[in-house]
Protein backbone atom coordinates (compact mmCIF):
# COMPACT_ATOMS: atom_id res chain seq x y z
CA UNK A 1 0.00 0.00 0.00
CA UNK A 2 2.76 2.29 1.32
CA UNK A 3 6.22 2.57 2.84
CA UNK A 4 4.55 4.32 5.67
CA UNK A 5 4.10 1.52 8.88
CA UNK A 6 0.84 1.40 10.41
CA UNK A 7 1.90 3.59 13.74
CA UNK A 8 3.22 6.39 11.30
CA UNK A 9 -0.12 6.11 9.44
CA UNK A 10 -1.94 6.40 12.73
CA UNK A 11 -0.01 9.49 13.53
CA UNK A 12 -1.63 10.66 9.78
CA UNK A 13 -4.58 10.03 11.22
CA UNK A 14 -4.16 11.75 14.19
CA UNK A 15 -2.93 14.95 12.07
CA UNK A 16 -5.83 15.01 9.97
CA UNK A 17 -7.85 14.94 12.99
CA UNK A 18 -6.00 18.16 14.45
CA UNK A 19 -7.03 19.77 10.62
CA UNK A 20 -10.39 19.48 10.72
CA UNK A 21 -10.90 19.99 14.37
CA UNK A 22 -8.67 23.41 14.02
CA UNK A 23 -10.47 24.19 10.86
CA UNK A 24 -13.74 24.21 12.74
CA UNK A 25 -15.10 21.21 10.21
CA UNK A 26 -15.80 19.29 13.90
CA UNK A 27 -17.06 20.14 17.46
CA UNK A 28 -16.45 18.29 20.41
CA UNK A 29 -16.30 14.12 19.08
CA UNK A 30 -17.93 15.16 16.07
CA UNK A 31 -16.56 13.20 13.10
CA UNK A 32 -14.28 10.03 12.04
CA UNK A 33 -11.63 9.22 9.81
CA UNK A 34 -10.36 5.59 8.30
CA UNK A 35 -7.89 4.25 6.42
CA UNK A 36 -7.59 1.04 4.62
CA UNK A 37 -4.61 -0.86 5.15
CA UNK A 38 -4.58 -4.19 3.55
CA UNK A 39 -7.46 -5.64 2.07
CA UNK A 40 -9.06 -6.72 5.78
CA UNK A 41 -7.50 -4.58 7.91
CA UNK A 42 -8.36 -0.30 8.31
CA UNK A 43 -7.86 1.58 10.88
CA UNK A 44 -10.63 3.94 12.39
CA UNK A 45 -10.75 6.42 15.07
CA UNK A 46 -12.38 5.92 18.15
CA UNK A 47 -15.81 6.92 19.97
CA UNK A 48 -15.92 9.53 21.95
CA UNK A 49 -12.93 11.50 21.30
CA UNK A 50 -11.94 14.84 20.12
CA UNK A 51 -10.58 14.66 16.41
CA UNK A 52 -8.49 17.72 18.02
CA UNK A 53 -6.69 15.39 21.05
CA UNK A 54 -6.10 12.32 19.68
CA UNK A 55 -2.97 10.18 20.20
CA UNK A 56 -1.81 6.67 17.77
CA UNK A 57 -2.20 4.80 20.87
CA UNK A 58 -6.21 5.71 20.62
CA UNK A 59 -6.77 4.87 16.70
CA UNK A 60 -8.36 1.26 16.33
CA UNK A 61 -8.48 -1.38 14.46
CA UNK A 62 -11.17 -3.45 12.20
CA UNK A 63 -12.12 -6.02 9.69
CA UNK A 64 -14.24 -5.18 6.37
CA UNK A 65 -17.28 -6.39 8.06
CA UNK A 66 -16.73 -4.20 11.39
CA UNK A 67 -15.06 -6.73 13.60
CA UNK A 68 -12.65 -5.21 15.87
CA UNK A 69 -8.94 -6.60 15.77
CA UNK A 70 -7.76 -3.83 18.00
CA UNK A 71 -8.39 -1.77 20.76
CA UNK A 72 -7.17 -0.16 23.46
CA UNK A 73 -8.46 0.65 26.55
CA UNK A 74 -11.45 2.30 26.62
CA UNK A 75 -10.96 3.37 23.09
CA UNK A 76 -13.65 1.87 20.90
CA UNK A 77 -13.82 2.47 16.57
CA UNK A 78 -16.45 5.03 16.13
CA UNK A 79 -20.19 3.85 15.85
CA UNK A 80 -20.02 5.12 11.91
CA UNK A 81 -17.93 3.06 10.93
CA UNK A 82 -20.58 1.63 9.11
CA UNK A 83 -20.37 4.13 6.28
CA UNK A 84 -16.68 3.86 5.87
CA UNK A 85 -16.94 0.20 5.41
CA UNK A 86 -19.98 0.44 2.82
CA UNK A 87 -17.89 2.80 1.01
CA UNK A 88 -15.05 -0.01 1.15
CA UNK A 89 -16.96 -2.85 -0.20
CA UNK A 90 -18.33 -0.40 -3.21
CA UNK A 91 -15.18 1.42 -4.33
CA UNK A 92 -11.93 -0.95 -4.07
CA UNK A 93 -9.89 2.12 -5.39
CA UNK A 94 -10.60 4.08 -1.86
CA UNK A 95 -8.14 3.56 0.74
CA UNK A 96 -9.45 6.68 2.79
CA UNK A 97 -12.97 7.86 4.20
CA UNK A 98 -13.22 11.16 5.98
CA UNK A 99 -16.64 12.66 7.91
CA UNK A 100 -16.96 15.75 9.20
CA UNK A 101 -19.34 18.28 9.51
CA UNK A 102 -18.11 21.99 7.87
CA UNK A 103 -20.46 24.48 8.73
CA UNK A 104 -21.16 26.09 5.14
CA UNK A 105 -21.73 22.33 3.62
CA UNK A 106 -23.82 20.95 6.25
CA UNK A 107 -25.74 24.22 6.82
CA UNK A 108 -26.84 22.87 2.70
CA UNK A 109 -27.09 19.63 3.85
CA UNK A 110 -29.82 20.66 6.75
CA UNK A 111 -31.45 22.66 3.67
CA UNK A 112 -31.91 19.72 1.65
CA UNK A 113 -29.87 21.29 -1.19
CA UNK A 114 -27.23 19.57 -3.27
CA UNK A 115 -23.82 21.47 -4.21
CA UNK A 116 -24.56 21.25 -8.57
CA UNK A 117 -24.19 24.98 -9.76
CA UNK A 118 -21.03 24.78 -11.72
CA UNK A 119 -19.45 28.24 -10.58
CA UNK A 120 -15.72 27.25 -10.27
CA UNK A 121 -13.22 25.77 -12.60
CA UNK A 122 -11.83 23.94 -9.74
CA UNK A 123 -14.53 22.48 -7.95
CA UNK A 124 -16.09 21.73 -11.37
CA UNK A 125 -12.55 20.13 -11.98
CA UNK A 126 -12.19 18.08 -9.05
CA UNK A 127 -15.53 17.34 -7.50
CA UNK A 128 -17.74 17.56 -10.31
CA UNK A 129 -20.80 18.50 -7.93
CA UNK A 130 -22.09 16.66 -4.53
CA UNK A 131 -25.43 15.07 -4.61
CA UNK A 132 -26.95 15.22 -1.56
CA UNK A 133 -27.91 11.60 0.20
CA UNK A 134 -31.50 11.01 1.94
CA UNK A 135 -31.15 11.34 5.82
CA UNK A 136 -30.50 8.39 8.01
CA UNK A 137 -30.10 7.47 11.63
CA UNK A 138 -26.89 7.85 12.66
CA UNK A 139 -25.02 4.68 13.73
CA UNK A 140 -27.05 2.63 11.69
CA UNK A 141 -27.02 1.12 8.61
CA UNK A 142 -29.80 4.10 7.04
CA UNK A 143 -26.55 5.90 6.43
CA UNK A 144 -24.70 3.47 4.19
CA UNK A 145 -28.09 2.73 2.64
CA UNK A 146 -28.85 5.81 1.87
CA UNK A 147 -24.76 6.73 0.02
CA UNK A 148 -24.73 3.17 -1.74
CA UNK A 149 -26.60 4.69 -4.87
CA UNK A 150 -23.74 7.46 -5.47
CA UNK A 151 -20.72 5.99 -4.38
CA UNK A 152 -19.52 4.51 -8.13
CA UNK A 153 -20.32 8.03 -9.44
CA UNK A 154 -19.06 10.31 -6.93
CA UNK A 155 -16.18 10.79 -4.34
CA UNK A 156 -18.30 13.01 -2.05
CA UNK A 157 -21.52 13.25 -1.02
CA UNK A 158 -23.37 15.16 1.37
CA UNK A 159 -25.57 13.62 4.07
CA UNK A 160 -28.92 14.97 5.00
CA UNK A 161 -29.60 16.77 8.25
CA UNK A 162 -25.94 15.56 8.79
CA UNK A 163 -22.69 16.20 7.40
CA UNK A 164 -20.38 15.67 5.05
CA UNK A 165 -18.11 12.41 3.67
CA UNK A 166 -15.67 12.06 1.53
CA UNK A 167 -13.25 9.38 0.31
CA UNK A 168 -10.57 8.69 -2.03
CA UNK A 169 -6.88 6.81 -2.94
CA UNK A 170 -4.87 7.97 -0.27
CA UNK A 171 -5.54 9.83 3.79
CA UNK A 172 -4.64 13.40 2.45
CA UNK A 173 -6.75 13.24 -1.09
CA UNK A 174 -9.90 12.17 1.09
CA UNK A 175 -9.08 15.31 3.43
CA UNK A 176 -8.79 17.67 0.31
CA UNK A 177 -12.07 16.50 -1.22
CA UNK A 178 -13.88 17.25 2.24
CA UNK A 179 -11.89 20.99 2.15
CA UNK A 180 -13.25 21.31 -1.40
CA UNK A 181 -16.54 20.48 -0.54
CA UNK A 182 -16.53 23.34 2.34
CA UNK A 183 -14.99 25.78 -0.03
CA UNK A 184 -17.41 25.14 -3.01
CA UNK A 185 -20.35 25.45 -0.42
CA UNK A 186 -18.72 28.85 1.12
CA UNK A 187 -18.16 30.37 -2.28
CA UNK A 188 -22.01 28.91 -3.17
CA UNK A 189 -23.64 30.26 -0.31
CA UNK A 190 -21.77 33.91 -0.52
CA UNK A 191 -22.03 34.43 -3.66
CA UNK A 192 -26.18 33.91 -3.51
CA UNK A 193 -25.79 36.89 -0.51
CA UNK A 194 -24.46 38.94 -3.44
CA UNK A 195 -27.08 38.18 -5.98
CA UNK A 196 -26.64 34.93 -7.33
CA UNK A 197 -23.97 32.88 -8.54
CA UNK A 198 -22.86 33.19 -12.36
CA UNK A 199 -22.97 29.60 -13.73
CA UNK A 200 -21.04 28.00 -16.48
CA UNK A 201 -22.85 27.19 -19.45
CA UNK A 202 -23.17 23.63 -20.39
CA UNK A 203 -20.18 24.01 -23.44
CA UNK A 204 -17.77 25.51 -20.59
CA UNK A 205 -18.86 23.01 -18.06
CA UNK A 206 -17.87 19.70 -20.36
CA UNK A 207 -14.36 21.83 -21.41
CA UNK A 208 -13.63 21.84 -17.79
CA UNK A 209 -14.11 18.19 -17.67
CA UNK A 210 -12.20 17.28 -21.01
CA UNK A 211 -9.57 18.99 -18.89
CA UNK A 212 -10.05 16.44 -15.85
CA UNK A 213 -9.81 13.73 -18.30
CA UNK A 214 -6.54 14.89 -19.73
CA UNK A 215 -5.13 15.05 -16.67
CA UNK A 216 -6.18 11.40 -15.44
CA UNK A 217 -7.09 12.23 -12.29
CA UNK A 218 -8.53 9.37 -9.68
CA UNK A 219 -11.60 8.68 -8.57
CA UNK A 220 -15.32 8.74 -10.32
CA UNK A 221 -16.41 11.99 -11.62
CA UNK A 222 -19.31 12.89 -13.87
CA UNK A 223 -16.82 13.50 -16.52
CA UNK A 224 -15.88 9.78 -16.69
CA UNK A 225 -18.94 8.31 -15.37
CA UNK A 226 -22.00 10.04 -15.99
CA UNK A 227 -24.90 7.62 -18.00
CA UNK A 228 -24.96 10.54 -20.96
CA UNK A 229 -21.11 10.38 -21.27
CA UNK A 230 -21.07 6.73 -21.52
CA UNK A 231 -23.81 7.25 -24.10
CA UNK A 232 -21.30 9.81 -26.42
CA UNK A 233 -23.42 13.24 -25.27
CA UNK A 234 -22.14 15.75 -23.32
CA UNK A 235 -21.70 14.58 -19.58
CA UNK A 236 -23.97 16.86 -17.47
CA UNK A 237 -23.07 18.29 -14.25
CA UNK A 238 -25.50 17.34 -11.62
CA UNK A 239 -26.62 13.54 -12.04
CA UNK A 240 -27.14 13.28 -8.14
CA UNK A 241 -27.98 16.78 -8.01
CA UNK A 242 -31.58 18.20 -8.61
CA UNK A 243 -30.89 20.58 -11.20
CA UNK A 244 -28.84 20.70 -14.43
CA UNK A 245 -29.06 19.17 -17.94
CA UNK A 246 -30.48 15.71 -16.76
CA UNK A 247 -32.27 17.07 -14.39
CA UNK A 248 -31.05 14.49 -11.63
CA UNK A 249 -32.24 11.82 -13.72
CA UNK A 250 -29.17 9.85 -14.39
CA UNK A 251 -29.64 7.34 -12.23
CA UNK A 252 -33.84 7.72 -11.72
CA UNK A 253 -35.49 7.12 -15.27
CA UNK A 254 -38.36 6.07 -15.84
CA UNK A 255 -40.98 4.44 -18.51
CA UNK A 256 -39.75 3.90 -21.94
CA UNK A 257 -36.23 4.73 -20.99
CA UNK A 258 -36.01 2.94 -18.03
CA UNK A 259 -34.58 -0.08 -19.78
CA UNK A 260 -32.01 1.65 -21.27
CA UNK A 261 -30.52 3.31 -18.32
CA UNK A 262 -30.87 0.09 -16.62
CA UNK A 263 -28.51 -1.64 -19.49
CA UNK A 264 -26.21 1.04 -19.82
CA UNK A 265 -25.89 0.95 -15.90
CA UNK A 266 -25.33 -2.32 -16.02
CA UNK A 267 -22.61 -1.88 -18.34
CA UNK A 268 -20.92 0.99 -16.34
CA UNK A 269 -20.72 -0.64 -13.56
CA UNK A 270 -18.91 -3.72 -15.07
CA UNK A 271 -16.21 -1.61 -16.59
CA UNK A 272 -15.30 -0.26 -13.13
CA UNK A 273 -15.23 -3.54 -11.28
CA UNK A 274 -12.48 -4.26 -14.34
């Protein structure tokens, strides 16, 4: 996986935690963080703690299905694990899950809005947009439910009445997407203060992602992805979003072209299990 050893990837961990703590993405034990280590082995942090004050000694260990391999003292893996894990079994290219809860995305989040206006080259660049997932009970398995239908599109998502999460190929690139996400939603909800955010049109938004795709950056992205794409149009910018050129209908046809979608669905997801 890495040269790094697992208490040096603990200390990651533990660094990230001081990040998003300091960065005011957290309060109080709000939040977790995981990283997959071997293919049934990750490492999660624990209940009940502070993302600000924790130590390597604290950070736990599981199985893919949850089972806890260690533990130390009263240190237990956090109770949303759950999602991390889902996340695992659906995207074998993640090695990293981050949650947190950044004021400006989950203040959209508790408004039932999705992040989709296409405003910035860079978050058009990197994240695409973030659908937003159905709400769930936390600590149960609502949550992973309710991400399951996004996670081969997407590498962020944000979680009704909740947070955010975010994942992707390494600790720090799972970290960055959850910055972007706060950033995108900051600039988003400012610029509506000022009269409304000026949108790319639809030609600017797909030479933005031509630009993704010459770069060959990881992870899924409309750009690579999306059902309209796959079908030689113009990939659209919000299929998990409400708004946009499919009109969030990517992945929720119905009638005459439900079939269709279905099929090429199928096929999409068979090319990234390759």
């Amino acid at each position: 996986m890495t040269v790094m050893n697992e208490y040096e990837i603990k200390k990651e961990i533990c660094e990230i935690g001081k990040r998003i703590y300091n960065r005011g993405m957290v309060a109080a034990n709000d939040g977790n963080i995981s990283v997959k280590i071997s293919e049934h082995e990750i490492l999660c942090t624990p209940t009940g703690v502070s993302k600000g004050f924790m130590t390597p000694e604290m950070i736990c260990k599981v199985d893919e299905n949850g089972k806890v391999l260690e533990q130390h003292g009263p240190y237990k893996p956090s109770s949303e694990i759950k999602m991390h894990l889902r996340v695992y079994k659906r995207r074998p290219d993640v090695m990293s899950v981050v949650h947190a809860h950044p004021m400006y995305a989950t203040s959209f989040a508790i408004a039932g809005q999705a992040l989709t206006q296409p405003i910035m080259p860079e978050a058009v660049i990197s994240l695409g947009c973030v659908p937003l997932a159905k709400y769930g009970r936390p600590s149960t398995e609502e949550i992973p439910d309710s991400i399951e239908e996004f996670l081969p599109y997407f590498d962020a998502v944000l979680l009704a009445q909740h947070g955010a999460l975010s994942w992707s190929n390494s600790l720090i690139n799972a970290y960055y997407k959850m910055e972007s996400v706060e950033f995108y939603a900051q600039l988003l909800y400012q610029s509506r203060m000022l009269g409304g955010p000026k949108e790319f049109t639809p030609e600017q938004v797909e030479d933005l992602y031509e630009i993704r795709r010459r770069f060959g950056m990881p992870g899924k992205h409309p750009a690579n992805v999306c059902i309209r794409a796959k079908e030689g149009k113009p990939s659209c910018h919000s299929c998990g979003g409400t708004s946009g050129s499919c009109g969030g209908n990517c992945h929720s046809a119905s009638g005459d072209d439900k079939a269709l979608v279905d099929e090429i669905t199928k096929r999409v997801m068979e090319a990234l299990k390759k």
